[in-house]
C-alpha atoms as a PDB file:
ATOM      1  CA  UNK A   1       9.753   6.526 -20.787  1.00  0.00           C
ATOM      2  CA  UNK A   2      12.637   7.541 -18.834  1.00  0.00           C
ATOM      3  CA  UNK A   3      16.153   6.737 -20.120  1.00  0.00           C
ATOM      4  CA  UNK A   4      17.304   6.238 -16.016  1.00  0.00           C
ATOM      5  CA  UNK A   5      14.092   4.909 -14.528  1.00  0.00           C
ATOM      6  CA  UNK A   6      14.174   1.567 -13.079  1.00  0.00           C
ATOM      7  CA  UNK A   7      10.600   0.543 -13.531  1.00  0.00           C
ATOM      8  CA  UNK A   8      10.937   2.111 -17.318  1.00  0.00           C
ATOM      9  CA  UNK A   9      13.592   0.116 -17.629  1.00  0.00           C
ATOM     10  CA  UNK A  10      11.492  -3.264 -16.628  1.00  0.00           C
ATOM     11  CA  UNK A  11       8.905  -2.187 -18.938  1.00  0.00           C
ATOM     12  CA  UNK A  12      11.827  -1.914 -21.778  1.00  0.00           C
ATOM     13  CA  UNK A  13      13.594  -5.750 -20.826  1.00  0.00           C
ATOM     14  CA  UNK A  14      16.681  -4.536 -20.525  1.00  0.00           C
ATOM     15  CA  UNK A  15      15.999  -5.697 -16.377  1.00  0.00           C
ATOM     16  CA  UNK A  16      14.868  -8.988 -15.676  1.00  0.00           C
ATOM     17  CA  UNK A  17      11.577  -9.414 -13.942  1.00  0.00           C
ATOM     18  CA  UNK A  18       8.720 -11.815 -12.503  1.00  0.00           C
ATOM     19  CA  UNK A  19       6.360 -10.595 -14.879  1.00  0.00           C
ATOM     20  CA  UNK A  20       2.547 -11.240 -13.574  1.00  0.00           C
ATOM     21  CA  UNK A  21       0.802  -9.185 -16.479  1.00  0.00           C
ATOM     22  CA  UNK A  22       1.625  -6.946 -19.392  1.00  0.00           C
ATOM     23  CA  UNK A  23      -0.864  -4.667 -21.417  1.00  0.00           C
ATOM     24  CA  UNK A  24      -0.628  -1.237 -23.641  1.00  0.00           C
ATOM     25  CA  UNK A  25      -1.034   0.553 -20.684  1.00  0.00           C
ATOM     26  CA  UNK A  26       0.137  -1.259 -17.435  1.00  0.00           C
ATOM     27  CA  UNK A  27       2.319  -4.210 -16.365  1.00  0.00           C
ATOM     28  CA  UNK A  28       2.907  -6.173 -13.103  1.00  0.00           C
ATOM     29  CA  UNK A  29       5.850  -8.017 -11.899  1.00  0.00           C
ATOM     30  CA  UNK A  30       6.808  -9.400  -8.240  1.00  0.00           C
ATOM     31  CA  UNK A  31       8.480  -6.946  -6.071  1.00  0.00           C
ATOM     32  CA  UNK A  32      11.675  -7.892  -5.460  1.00  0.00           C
ATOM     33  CA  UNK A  33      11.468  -7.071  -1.395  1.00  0.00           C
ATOM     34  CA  UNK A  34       8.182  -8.812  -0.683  1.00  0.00           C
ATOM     35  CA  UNK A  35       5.918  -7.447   2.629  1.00  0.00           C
ATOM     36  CA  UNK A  36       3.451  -9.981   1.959  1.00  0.00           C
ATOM     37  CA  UNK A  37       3.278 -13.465   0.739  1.00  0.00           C
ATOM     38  CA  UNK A  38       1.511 -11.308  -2.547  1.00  0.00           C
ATOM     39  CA  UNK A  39       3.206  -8.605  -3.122  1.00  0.00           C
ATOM     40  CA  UNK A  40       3.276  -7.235  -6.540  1.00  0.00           C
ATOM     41  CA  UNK A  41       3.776  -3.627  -8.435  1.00  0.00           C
ATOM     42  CA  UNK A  42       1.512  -2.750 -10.827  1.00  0.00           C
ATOM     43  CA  UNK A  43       3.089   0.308 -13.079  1.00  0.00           C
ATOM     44  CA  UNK A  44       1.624   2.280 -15.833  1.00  0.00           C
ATOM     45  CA  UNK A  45       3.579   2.667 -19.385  1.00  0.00           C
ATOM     46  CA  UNK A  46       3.747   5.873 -19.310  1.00  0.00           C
ATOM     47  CA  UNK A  47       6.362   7.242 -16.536  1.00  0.00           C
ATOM     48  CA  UNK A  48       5.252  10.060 -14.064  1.00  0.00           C
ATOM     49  CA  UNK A  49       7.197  10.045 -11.072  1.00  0.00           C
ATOM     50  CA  UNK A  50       3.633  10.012  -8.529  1.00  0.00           C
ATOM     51  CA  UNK A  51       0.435  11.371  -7.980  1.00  0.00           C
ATOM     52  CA  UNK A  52       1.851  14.466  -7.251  1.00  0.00           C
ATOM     53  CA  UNK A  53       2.286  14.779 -11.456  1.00  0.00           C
ATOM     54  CA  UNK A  54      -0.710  13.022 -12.791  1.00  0.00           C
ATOM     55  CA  UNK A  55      -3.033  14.838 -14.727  1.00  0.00           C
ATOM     56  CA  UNK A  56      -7.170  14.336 -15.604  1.00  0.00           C
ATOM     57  CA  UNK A  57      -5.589  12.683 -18.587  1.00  0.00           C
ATOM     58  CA  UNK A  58      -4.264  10.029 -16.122  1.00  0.00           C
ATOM     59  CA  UNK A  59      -7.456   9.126 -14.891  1.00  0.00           C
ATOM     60  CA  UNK A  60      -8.282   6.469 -16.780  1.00  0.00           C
ATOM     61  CA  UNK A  61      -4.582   4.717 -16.570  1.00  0.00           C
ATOM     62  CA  UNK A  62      -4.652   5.552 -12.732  1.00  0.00           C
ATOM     63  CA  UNK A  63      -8.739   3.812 -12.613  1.00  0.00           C
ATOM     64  CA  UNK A  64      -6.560   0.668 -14.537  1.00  0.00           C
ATOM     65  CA  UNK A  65      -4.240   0.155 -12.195  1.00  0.00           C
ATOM     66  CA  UNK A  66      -7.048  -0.905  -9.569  1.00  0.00           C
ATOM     67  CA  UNK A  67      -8.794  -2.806 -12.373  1.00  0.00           C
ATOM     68  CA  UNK A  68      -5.723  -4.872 -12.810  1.00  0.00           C
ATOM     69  CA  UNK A  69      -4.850  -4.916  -8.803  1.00  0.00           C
ATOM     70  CA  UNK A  70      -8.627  -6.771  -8.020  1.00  0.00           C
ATOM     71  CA  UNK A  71      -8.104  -8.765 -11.315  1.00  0.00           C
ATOM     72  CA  UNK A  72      -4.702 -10.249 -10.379  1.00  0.00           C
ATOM     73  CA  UNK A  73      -5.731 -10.899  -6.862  1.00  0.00           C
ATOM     74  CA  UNK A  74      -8.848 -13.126  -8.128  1.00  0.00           C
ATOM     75  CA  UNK A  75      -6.520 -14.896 -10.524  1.00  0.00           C
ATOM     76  CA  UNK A  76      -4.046 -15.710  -7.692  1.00  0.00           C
ATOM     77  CA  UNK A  77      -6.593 -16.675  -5.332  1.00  0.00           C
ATOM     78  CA  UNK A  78      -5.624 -14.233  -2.448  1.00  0.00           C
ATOM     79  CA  UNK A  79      -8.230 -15.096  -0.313  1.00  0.00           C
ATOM     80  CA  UNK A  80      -9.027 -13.076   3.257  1.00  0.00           C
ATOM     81  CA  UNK A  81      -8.752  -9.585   1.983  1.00  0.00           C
ATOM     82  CA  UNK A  82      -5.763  -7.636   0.101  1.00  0.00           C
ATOM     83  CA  UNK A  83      -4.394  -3.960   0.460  1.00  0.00           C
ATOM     84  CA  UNK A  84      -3.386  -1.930  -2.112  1.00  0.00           C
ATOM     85  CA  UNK A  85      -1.361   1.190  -1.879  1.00  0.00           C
ATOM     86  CA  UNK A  86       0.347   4.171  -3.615  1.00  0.00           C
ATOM     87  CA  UNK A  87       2.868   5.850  -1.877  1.00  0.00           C
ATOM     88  CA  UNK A  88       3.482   9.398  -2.890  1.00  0.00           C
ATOM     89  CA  UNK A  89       7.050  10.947  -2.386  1.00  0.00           C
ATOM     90  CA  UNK A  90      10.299   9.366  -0.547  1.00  0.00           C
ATOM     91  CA  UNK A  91       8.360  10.334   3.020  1.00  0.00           C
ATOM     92  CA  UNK A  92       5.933   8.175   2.104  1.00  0.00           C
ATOM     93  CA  UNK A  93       8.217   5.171   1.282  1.00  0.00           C
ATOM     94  CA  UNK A  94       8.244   5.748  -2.452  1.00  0.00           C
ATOM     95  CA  UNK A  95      11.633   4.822  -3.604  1.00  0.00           C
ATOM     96  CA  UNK A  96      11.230   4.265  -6.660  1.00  0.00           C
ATOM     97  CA  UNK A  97       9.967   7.519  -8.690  1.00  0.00           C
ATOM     98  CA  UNK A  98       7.476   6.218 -11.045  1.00  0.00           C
ATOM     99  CA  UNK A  99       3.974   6.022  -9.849  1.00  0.00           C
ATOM    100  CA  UNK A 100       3.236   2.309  -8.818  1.00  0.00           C
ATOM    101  CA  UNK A 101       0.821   0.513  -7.058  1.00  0.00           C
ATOM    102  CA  UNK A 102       1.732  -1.994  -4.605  1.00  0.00           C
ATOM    103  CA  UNK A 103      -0.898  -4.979  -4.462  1.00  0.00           C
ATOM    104  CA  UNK A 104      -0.856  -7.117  -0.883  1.00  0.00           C
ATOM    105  CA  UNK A 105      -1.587  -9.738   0.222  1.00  0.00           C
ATOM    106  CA  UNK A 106      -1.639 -13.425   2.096  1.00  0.00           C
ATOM    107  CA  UNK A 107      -1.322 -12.196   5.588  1.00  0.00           C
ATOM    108  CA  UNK A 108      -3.508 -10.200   7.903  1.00  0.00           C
ATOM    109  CA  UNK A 109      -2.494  -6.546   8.207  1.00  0.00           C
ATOM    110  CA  UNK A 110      -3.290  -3.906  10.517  1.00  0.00           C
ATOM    111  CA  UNK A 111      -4.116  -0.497  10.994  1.00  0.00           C
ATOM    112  CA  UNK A 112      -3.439   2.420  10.577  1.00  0.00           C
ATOM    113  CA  UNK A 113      -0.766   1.370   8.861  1.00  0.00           C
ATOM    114  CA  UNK A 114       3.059   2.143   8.933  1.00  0.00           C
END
């Protein structure tokens, strides 16, 4: 964890969230900004700022994060397809830096995106 990290911060309670799910390795709140009538950020435990740092010992964490993505869209019903997506660096969009994946959904979207 990171002592000045946001998301680490969520993951500690000492910020307030719309938690949606909470394992060892992973929770998922609302995003407080929503694109979508779903939009939620799923966030691994353990805080690397994005891809750019993850390591093969990541894989299995950064596999999860999907996992959880398709199982939280089944459990909330978003029906008519659902986007996820990691953005990597502040050119991206990232603005928070801890990896997170950003699950979509309840509209129609388009692409290429951005």
């Amino acid at each position: 964890m990171s002592a000045t990290c946001l998301f680490c911060k969520i993951a500690a309670k000492q910020i307030p969230s719309k938690m949606v799910y909470e394992d060892d390795d992973v929770f998922a709140f609302e995003d407080i900004g929503p694109q979508a009538p779903t939009h939620l950020l799923i966030v691994p435990r353990k805080h690397f700022a994005s891809l750019e740092e993850a390591t093969p010992e990541d894989q299995a964490v950064l596999g999860k994060l999907q996992l959880v993505a398709a199982e939280l869209a089944r459990k909330l019903k978003v029906t008519g397809g659902y986007r996820t997506v990691v953005n990597t660096g502040e050119g991206a969009g990232q603005s928070v830096l801890h990896l997170h994946l950003h699950l979509l959904g309840g509209r129609s979207f388009r692409w290429p995106p951005g």
